[in-house]
Protein backbone atom coordinates (compact mmCIF):
# COMPACT_ATOMS: atom_id res chain seq x y z
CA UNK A 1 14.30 22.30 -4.96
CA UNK A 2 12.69 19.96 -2.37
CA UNK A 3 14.40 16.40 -1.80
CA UNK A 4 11.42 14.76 -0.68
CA UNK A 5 8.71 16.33 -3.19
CA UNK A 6 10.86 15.67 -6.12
CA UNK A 7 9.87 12.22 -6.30
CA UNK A 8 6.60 10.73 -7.13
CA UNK A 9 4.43 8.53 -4.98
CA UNK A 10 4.25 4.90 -5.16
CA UNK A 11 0.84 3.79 -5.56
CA UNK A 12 0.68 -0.17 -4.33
CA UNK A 13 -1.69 -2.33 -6.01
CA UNK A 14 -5.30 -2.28 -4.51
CA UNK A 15 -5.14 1.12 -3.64
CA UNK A 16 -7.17 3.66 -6.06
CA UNK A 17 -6.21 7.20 -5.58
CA UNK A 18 -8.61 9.68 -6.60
CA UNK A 19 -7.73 13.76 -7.79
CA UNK A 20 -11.37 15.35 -7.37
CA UNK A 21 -11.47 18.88 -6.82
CA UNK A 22 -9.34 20.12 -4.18
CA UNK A 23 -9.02 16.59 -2.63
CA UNK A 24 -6.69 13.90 -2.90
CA UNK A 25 -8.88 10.60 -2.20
CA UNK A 26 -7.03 7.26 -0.78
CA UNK A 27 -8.85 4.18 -0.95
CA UNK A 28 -7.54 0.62 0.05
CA UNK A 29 -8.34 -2.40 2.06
CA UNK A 30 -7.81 -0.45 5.51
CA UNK A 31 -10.64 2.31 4.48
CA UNK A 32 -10.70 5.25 2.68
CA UNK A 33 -8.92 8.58 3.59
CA UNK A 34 -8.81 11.90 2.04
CA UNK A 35 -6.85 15.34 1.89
CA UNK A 36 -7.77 19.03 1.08
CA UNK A 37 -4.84 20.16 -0.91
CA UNK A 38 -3.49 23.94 -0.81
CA UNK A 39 -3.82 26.52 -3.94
CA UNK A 40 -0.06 26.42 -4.11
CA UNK A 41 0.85 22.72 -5.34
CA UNK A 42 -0.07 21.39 -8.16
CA UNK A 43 -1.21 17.24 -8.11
CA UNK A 44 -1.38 14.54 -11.02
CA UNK A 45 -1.80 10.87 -11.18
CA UNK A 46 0.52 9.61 -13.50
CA UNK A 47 1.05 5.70 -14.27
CA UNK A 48 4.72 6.22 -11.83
CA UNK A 49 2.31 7.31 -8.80
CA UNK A 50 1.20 10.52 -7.54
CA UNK A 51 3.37 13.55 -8.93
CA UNK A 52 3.53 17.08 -6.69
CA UNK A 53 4.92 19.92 -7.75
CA UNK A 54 4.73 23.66 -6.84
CA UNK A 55 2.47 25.75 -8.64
CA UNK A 56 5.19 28.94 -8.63
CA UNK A 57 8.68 29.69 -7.14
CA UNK A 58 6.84 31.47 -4.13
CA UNK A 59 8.49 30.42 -0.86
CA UNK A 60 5.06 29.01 0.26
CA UNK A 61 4.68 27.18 -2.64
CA UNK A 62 7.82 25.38 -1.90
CA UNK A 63 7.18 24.80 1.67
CA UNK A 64 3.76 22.99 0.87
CA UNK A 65 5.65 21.20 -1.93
CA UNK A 66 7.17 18.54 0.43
CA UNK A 67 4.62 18.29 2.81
CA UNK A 68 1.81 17.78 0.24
CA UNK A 69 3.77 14.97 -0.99
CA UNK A 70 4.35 13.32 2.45
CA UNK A 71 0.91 14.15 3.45
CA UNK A 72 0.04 12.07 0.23
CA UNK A 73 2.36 9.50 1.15
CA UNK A 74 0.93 8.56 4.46
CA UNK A 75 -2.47 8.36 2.79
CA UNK A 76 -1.72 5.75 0.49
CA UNK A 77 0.62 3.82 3.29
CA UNK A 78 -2.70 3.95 5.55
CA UNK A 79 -5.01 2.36 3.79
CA UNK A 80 -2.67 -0.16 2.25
CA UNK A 81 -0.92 -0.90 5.33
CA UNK A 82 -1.64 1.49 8.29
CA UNK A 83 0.20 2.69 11.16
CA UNK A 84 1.06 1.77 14.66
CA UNK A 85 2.25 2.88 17.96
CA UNK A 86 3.35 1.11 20.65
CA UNK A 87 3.66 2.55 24.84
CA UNK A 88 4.53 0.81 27.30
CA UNK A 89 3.60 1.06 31.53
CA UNK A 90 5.98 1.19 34.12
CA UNK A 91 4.68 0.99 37.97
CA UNK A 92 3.86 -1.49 40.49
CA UNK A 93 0.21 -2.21 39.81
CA UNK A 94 -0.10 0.08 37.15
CA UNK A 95 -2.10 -1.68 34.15
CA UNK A 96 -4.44 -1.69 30.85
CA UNK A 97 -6.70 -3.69 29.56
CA UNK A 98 -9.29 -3.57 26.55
CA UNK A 99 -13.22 -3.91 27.44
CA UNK A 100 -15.02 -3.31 24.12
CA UNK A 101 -13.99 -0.19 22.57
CA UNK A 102 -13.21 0.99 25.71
CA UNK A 103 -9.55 0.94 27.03
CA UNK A 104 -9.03 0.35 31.11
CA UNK A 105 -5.99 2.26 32.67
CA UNK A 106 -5.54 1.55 36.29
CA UNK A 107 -2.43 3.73 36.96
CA UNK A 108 -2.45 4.23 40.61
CA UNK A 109 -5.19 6.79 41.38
CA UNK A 110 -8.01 6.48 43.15
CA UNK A 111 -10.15 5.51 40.07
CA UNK A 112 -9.63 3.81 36.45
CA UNK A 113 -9.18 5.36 33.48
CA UNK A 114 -11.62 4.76 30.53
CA UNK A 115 -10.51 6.08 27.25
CA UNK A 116 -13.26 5.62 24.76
CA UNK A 117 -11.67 4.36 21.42
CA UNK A 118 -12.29 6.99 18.47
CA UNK A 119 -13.52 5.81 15.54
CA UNK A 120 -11.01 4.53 13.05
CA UNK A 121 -8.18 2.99 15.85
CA UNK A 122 -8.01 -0.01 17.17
CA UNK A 123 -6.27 -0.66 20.66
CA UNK A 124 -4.54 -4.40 21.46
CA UNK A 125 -3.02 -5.06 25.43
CA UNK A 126 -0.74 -8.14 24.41
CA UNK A 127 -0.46 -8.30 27.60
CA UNK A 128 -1.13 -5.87 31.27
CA UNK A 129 1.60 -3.25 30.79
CA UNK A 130 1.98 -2.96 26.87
CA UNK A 131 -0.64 -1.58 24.13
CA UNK A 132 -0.94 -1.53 20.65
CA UNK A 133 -2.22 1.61 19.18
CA UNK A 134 -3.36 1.16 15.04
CA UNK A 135 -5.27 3.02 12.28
CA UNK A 136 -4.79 4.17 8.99
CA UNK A 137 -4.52 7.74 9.98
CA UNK A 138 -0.79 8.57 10.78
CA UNK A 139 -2.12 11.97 12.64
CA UNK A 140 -4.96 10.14 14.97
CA UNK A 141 -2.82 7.19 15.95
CA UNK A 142 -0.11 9.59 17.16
CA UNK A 143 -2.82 11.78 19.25
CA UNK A 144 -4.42 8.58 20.29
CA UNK A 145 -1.06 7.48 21.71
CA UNK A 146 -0.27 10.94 23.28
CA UNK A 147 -3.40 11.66 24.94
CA UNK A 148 -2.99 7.73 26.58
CA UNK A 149 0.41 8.55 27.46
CA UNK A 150 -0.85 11.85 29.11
CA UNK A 151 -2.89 10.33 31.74
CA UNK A 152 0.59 9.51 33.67
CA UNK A 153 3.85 11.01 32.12
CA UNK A 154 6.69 9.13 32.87
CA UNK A 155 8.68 10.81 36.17
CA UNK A 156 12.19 11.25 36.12
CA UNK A 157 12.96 9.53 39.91
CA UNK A 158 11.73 6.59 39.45
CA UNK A 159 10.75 6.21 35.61
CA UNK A 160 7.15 5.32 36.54
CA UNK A 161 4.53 5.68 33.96
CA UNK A 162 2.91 5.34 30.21
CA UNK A 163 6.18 5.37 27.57
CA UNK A 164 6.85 4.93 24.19
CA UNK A 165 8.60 1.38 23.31
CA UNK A 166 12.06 2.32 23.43
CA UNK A 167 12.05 5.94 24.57
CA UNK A 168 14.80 6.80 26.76
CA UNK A 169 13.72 8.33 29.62
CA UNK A 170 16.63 10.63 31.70
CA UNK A 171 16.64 9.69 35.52
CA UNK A 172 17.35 12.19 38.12
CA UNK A 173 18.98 11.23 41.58
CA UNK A 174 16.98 11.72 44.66
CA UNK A 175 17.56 13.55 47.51
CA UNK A 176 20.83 13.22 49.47
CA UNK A 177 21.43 13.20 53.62
């Protein structure tokens, strides 16, 4: 039996979920997301939330069971709320800022970076070496934020480079005489 798909999902109020078809449909003040659901779960709105539960003992069945219901989960919690992701730049002269829906990387090469914003996430610079990246889909702000960070991994020597806020980065010690 599956911990997580056990329970139902808590719909907040101002979000309307939708079962039509195959598709789970999300819709709340951040925009309106949807999900193609697998053959092997079975989904129904219920007045406690969304309910998910396996269609047969199959072990497929029971491996969707759990990820249906998170995949439902972070639907509803994106458009009520939405997700965020934060990086961080390390470097002398390494810095981003936000021109239109364009983000501006200068991180050290001979050129800048411009990352055209997809549609659906935002990007905020606070300030020159942190950004902000937010949308209502879990799955594109976590690609947004790993293609940005891709443009210069961090480097073990001297822990230059595009982070995560608080990821611990393991330094190696240079050369010796």
């Amino acid at each position: 039996m599956s911990r997580v798909g056990k329970h139902p999902v808590a719909v907040p109020s101002g979000v309307t979920v939708a079962l039509e078809g195959g598709q789970v449909k999300a819709e709340g003040k951040l925009g309106a997301l949807s999900l193609a659901l697998t053959d092997k779960v079975l989904v129904t709105r219920e007045d406690a939330g969304v309910l998910v539960q396996p269609r047969d003992q199959s072990r497929e069945a029971r491996m969707m069971w759990g990820t249906t219901r998170t995949r439902i989960a972070n639907l509803v919690k994106g458009v009520s709320e939405g997700f965020s992701r934060r990086l961080e730049i390390q470097g002398v002269g390494y810095k981003a800022q936000v021109q239109g829906r364009t983000l501006v990387l200068q991180l050290g090469y001979s050129h800048d970076i411009k990352y055209p914003m997809p549609e659906g996430i935002t990007i905020e610079c606070p300030d020159a070496t942190h950004m902000v990246v937010k949308g209502a889909d879990r799955q594109l702000v976590g690609q947004v934020a790993a293609e940005i960070k891709s443009y210069r991994p961090v480097e073990p020597y001297k822990g230059k480079g595009i982070r995560y806020a608080g990821q611990y980065v393991l330094r190696k010690e240079g050369k010796k005489k």
